[in-house]
Each structure stands twice: as C-alpha cells, then as structure tokens.
PDB file of N, CA and C in Angstrom:
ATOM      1  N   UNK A   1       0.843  -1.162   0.000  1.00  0.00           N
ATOM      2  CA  UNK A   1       0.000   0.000   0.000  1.00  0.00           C
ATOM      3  C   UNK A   1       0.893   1.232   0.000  1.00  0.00           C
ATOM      4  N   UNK A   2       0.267   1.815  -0.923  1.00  0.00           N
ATOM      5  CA  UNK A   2       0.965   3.110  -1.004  1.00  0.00           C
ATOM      6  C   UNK A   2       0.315   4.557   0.283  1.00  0.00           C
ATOM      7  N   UNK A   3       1.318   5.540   1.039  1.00  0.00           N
ATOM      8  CA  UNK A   3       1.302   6.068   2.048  1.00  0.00           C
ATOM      9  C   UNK A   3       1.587   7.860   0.981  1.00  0.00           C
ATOM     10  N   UNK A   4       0.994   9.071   1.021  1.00  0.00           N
ATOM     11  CA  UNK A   4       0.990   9.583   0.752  1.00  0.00           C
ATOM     12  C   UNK A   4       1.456   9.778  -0.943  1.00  0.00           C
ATOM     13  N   UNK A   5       1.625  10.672  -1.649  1.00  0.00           N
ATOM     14  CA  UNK A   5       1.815  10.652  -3.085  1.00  0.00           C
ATOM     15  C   UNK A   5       3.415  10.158  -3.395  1.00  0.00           C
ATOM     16  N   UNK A   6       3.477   9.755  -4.360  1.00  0.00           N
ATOM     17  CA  UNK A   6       4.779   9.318  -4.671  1.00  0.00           C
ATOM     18  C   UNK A   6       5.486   9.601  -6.424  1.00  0.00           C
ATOM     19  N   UNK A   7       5.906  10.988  -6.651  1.00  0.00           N
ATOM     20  CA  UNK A   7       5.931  11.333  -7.774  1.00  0.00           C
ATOM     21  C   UNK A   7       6.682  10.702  -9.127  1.00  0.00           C
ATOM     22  N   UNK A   8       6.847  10.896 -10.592  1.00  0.00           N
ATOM     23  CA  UNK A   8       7.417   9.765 -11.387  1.00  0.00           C
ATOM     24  C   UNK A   8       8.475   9.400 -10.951  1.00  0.00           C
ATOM     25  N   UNK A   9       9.606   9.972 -10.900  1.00  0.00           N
ATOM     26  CA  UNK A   9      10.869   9.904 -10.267  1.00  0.00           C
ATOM     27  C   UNK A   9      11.880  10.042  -9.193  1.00  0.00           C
ATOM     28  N   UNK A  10      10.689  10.001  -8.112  1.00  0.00           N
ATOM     29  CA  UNK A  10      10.814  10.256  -6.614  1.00  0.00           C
ATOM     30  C   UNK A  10      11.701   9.186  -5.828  1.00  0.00           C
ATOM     31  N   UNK A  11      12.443   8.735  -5.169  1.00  0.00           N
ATOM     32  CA  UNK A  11      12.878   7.844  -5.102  1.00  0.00           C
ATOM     33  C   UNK A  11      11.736   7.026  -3.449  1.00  0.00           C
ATOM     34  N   UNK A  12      11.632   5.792  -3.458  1.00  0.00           N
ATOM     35  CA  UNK A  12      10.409   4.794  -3.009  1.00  0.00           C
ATOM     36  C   UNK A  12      11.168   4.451  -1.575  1.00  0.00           C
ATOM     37  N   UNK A  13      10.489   4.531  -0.856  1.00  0.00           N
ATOM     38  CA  UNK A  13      11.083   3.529   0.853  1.00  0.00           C
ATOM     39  C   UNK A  13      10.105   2.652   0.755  1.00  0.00           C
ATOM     40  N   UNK A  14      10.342   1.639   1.220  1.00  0.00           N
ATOM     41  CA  UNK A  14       9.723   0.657   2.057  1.00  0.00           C
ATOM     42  C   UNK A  14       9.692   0.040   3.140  1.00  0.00           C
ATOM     43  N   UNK A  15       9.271  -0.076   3.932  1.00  0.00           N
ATOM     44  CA  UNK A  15       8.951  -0.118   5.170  1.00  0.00           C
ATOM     45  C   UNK A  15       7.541  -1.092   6.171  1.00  0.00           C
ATOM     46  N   UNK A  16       7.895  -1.854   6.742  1.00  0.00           N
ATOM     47  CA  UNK A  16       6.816  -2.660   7.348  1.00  0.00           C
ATOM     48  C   UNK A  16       6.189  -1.943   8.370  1.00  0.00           C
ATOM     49  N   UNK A  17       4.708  -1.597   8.329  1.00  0.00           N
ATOM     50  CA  UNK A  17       4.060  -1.473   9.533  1.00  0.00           C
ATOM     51  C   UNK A  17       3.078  -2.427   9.912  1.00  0.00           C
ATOM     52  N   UNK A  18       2.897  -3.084  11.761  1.00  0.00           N
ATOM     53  CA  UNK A  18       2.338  -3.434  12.438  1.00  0.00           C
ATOM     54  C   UNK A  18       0.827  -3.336  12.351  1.00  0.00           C
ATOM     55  N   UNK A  19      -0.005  -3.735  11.605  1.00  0.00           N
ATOM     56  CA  UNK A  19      -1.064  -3.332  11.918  1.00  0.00           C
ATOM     57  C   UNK A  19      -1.627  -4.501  12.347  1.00  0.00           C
ATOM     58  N   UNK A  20      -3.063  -3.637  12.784  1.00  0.00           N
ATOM     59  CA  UNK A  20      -4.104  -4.573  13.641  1.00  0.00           C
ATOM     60  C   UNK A  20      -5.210  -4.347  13.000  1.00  0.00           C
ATOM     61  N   UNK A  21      -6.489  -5.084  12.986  1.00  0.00           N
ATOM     62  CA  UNK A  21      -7.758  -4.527  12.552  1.00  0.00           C
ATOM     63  C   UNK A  21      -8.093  -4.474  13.609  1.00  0.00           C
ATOM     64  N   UNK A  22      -9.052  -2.859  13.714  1.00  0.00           N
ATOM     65  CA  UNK A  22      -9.995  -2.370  14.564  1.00  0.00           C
ATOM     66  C   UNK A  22     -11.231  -2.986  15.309  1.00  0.00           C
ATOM     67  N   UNK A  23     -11.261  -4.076  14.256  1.00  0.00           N
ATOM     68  CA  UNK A  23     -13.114  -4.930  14.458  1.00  0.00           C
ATOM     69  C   UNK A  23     -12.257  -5.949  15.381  1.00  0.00           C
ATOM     70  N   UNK A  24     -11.665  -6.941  14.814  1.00  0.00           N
ATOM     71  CA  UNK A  24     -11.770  -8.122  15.125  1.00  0.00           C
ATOM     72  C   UNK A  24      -9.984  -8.862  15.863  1.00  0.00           C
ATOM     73  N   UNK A  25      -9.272  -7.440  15.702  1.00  0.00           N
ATOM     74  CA  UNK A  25      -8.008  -7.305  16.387  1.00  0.00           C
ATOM     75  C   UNK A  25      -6.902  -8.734  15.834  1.00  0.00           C
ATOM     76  N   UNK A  26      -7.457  -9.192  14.544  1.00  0.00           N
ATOM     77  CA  UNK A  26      -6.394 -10.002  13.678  1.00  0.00           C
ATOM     78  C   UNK A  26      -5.296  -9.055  13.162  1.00  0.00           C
ATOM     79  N   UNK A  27      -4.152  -9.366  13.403  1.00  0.00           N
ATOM     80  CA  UNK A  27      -2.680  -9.156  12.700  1.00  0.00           C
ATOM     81  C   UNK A  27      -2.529  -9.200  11.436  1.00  0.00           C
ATOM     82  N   UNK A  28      -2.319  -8.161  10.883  1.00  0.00           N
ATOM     83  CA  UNK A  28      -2.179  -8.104   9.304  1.00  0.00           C
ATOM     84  C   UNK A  28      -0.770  -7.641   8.731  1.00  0.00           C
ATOM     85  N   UNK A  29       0.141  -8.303   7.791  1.00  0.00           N
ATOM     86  CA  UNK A  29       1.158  -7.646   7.667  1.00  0.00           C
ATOM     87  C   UNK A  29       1.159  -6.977   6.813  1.00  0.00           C
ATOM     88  N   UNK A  30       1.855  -5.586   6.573  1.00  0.00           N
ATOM     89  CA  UNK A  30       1.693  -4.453   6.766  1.00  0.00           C
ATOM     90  C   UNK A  30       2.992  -3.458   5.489  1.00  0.00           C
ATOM     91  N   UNK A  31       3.290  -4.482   4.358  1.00  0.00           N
ATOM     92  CA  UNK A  31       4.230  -3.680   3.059  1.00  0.00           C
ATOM     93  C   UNK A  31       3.760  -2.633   2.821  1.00  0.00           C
ATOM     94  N   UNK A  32       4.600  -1.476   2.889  1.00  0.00           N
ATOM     95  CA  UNK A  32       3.879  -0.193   3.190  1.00  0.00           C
ATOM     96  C   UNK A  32       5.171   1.222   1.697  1.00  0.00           C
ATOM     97  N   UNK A  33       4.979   1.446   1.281  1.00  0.00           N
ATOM     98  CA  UNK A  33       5.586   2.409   0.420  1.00  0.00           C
ATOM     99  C   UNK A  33       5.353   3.844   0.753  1.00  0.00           C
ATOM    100  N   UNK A  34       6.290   4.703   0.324  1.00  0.00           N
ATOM    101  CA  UNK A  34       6.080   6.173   0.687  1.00  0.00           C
ATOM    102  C   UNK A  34       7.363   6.823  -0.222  1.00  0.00           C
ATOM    103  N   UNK A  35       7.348   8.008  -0.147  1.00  0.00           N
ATOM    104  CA  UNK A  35       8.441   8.833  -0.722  1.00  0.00           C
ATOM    105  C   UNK A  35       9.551   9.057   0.198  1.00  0.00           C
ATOM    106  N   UNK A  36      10.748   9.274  -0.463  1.00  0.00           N
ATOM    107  CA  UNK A  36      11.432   9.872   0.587  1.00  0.00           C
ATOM    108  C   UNK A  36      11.482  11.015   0.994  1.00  0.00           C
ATOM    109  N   UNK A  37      10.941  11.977   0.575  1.00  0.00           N
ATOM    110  CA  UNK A  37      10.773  13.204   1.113  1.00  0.00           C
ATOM    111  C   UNK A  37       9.772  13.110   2.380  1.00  0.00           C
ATOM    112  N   UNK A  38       8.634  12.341   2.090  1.00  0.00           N
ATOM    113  CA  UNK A  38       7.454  12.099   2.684  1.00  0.00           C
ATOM    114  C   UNK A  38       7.379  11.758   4.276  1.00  0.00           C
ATOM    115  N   UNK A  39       8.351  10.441   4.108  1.00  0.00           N
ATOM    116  CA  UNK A  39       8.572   9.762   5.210  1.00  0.00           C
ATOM    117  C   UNK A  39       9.377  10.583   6.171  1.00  0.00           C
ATOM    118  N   UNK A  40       8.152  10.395   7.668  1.00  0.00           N
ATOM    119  CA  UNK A  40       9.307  10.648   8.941  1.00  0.00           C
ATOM    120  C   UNK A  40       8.329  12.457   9.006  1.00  0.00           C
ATOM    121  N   UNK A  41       7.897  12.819   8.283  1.00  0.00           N
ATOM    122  CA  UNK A  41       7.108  14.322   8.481  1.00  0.00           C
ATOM    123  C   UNK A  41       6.319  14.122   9.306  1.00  0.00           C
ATOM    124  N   UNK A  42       5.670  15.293   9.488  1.00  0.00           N
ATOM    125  CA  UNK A  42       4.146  15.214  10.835  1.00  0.00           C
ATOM    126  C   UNK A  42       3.357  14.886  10.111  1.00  0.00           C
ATOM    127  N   UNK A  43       2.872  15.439   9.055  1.00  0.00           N
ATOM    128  CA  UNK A  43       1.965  14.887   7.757  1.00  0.00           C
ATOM    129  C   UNK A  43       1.988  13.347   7.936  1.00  0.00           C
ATOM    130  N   UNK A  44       3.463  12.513   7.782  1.00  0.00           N
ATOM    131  CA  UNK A  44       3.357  11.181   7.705  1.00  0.00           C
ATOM    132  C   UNK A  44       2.917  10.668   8.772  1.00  0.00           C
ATOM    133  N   UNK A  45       3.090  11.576   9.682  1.00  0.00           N
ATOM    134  CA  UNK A  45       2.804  10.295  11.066  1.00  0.00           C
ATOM    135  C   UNK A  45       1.520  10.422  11.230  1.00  0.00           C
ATOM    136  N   UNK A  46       0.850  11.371  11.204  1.00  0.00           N
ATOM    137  CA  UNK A  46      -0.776  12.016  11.385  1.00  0.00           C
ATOM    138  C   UNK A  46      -1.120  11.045  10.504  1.00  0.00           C
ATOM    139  N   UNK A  47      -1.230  10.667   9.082  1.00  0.00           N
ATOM    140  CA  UNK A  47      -1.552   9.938   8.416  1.00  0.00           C
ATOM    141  C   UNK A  47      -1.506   8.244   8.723  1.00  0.00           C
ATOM    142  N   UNK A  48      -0.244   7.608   9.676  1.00  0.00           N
ATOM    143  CA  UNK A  48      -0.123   6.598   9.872  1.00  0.00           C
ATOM    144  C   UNK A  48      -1.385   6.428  10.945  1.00  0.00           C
ATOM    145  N   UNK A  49      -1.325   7.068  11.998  1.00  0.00           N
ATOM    146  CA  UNK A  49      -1.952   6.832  13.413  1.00  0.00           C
ATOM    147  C   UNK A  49      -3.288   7.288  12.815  1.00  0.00           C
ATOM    148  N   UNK A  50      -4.091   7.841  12.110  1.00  0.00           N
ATOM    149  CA  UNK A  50      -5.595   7.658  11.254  1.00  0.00           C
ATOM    150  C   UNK A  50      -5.673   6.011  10.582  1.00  0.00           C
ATOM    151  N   UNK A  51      -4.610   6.057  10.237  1.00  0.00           N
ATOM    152  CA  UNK A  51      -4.597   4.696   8.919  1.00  0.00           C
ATOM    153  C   UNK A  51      -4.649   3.231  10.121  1.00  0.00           C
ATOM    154  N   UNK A  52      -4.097   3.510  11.214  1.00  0.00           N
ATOM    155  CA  UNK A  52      -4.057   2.277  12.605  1.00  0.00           C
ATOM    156  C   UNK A  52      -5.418   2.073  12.995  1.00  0.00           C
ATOM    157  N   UNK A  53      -6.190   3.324  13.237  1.00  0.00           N
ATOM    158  CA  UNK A  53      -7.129   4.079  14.013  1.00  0.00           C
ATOM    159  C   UNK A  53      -8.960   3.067  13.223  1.00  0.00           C
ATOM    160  N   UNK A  54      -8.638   3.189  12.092  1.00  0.00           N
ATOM    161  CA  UNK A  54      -9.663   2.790  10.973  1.00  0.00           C
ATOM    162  C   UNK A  54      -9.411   1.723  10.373  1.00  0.00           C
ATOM    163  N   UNK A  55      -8.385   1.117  10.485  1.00  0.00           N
ATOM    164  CA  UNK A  55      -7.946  -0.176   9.646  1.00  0.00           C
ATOM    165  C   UNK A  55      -8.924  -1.359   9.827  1.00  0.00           C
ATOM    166  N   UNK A  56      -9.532  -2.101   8.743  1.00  0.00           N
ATOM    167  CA  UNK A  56     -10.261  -3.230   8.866  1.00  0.00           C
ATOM    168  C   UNK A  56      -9.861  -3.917   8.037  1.00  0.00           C
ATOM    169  N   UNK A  57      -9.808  -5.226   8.406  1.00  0.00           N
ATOM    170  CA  UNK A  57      -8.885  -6.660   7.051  1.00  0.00           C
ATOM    171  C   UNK A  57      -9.935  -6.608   6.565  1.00  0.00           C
ATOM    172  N   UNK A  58      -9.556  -7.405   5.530  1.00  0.00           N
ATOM    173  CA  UNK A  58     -10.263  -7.446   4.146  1.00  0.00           C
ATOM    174  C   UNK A  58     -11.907  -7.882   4.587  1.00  0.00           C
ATOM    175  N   UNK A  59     -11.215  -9.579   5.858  1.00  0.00           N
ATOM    176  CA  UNK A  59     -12.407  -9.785   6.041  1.00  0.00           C
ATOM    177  C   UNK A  59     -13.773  -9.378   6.252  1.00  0.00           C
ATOM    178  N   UNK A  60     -13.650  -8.028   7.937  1.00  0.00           N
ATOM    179  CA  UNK A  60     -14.355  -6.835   8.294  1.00  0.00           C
ATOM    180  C   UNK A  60     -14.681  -6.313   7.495  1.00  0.00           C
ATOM    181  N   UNK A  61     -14.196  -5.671   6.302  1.00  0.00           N
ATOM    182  CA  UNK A  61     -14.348  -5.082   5.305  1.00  0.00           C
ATOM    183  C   UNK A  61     -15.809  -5.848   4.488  1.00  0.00           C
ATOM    184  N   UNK A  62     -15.799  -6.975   4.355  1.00  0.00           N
ATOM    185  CA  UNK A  62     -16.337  -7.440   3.421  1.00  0.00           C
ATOM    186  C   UNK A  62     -17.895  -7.219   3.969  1.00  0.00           C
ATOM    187  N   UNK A  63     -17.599  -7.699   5.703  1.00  0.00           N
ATOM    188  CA  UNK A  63     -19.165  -8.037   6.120  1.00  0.00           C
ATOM    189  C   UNK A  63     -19.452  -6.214   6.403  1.00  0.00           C
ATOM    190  N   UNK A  64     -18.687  -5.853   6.435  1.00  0.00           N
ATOM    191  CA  UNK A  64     -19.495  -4.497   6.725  1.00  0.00           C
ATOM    192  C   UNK A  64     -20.221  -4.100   5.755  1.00  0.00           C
ATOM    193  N   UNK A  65     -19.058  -4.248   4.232  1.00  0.00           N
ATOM    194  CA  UNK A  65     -19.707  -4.161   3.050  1.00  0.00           C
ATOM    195  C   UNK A  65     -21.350  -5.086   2.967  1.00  0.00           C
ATOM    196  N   UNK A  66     -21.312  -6.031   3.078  1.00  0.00           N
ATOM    197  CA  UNK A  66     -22.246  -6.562   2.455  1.00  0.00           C
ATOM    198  C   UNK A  66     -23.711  -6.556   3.495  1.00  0.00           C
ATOM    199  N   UNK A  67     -23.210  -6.223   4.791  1.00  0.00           N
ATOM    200  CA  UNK A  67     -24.259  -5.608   5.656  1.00  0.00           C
ATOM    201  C   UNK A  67     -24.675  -4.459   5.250  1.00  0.00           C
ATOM    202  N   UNK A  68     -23.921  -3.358   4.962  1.00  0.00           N
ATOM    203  CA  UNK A  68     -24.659  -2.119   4.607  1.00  0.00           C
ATOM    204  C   UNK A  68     -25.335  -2.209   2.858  1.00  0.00           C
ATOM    205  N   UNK A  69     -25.048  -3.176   2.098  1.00  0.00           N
ATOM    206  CA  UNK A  69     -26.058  -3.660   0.914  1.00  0.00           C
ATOM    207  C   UNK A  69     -27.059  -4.389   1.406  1.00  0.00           C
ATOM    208  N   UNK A  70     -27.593  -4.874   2.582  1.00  0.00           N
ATOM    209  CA  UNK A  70     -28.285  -5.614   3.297  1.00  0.00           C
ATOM    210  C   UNK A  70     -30.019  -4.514   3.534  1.00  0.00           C
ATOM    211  N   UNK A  71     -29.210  -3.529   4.012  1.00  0.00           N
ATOM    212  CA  UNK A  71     -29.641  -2.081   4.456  1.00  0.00           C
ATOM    213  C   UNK A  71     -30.668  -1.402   4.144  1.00  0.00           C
ATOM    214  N   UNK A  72     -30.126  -1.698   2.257  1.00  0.00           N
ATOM    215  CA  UNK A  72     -30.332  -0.980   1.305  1.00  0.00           C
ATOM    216  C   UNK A  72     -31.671  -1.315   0.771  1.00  0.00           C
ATOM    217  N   UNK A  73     -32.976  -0.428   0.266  1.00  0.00           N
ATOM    218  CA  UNK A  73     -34.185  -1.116   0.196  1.00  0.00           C
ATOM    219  C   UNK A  73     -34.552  -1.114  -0.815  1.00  0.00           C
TER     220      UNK A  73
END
C-alpha cells in the first residue's frame, strides 16, 4: 500500500508497519511504500496513526460491506 503521493521519479522507501484490525483485532502484515521526502514528516505520522485508528482486514471489510447492501431497500 501506497502512504501519501509518490511522484514519477521520486525515489520509493519501504517499510513494514504493524497493523491490527480495529473490528476483530487479527494481525495483518503491513508492506507499506512512501516517498522519501514524505517519510518521517508530521503529515506522515498524522496519516499513519488515522490509517491504525480505521484499519479493517479485508475480512471486516467485506461483512461491513455486504451488511450495509443488506440495508439498502
């Protein structure tokens, strides 16, 4: 997953982050890309700790999805 913009010729970090899902607190690993300018700013970190904050695996994802088509009348 890509972490803020990353321009044509920008040069790429990569970097593992820890995440968790919010719902159901399964461990997800976490290949993470960014710029190098990008990385390590307040911008970046504000952005990481939202991105921790809201994170749902695919799974969560799905039933939420298909609960809120459930919804729908």
């Amino acid at each position: 997953m890509i972490i803020g913009k990353i321009k044509k010729n920008e040069k790429k970090i990569e970097f593992e982050l820890h995440i968790t899902c919010v719902s159901c607190k399964r461990k997800v690993p976490g290949g993470m890309k960014t710029s190098e300018k990008y990385y390590g700013t307040d911008l970046f970190c504000e952005e990481i700790k939202k991105f921790r904050e809201n994170y749902l695996c695919g799974r969560c994802r799905d039933e939420k999805r298909i609960l809120k088509n459930r919804m729908k009348p």
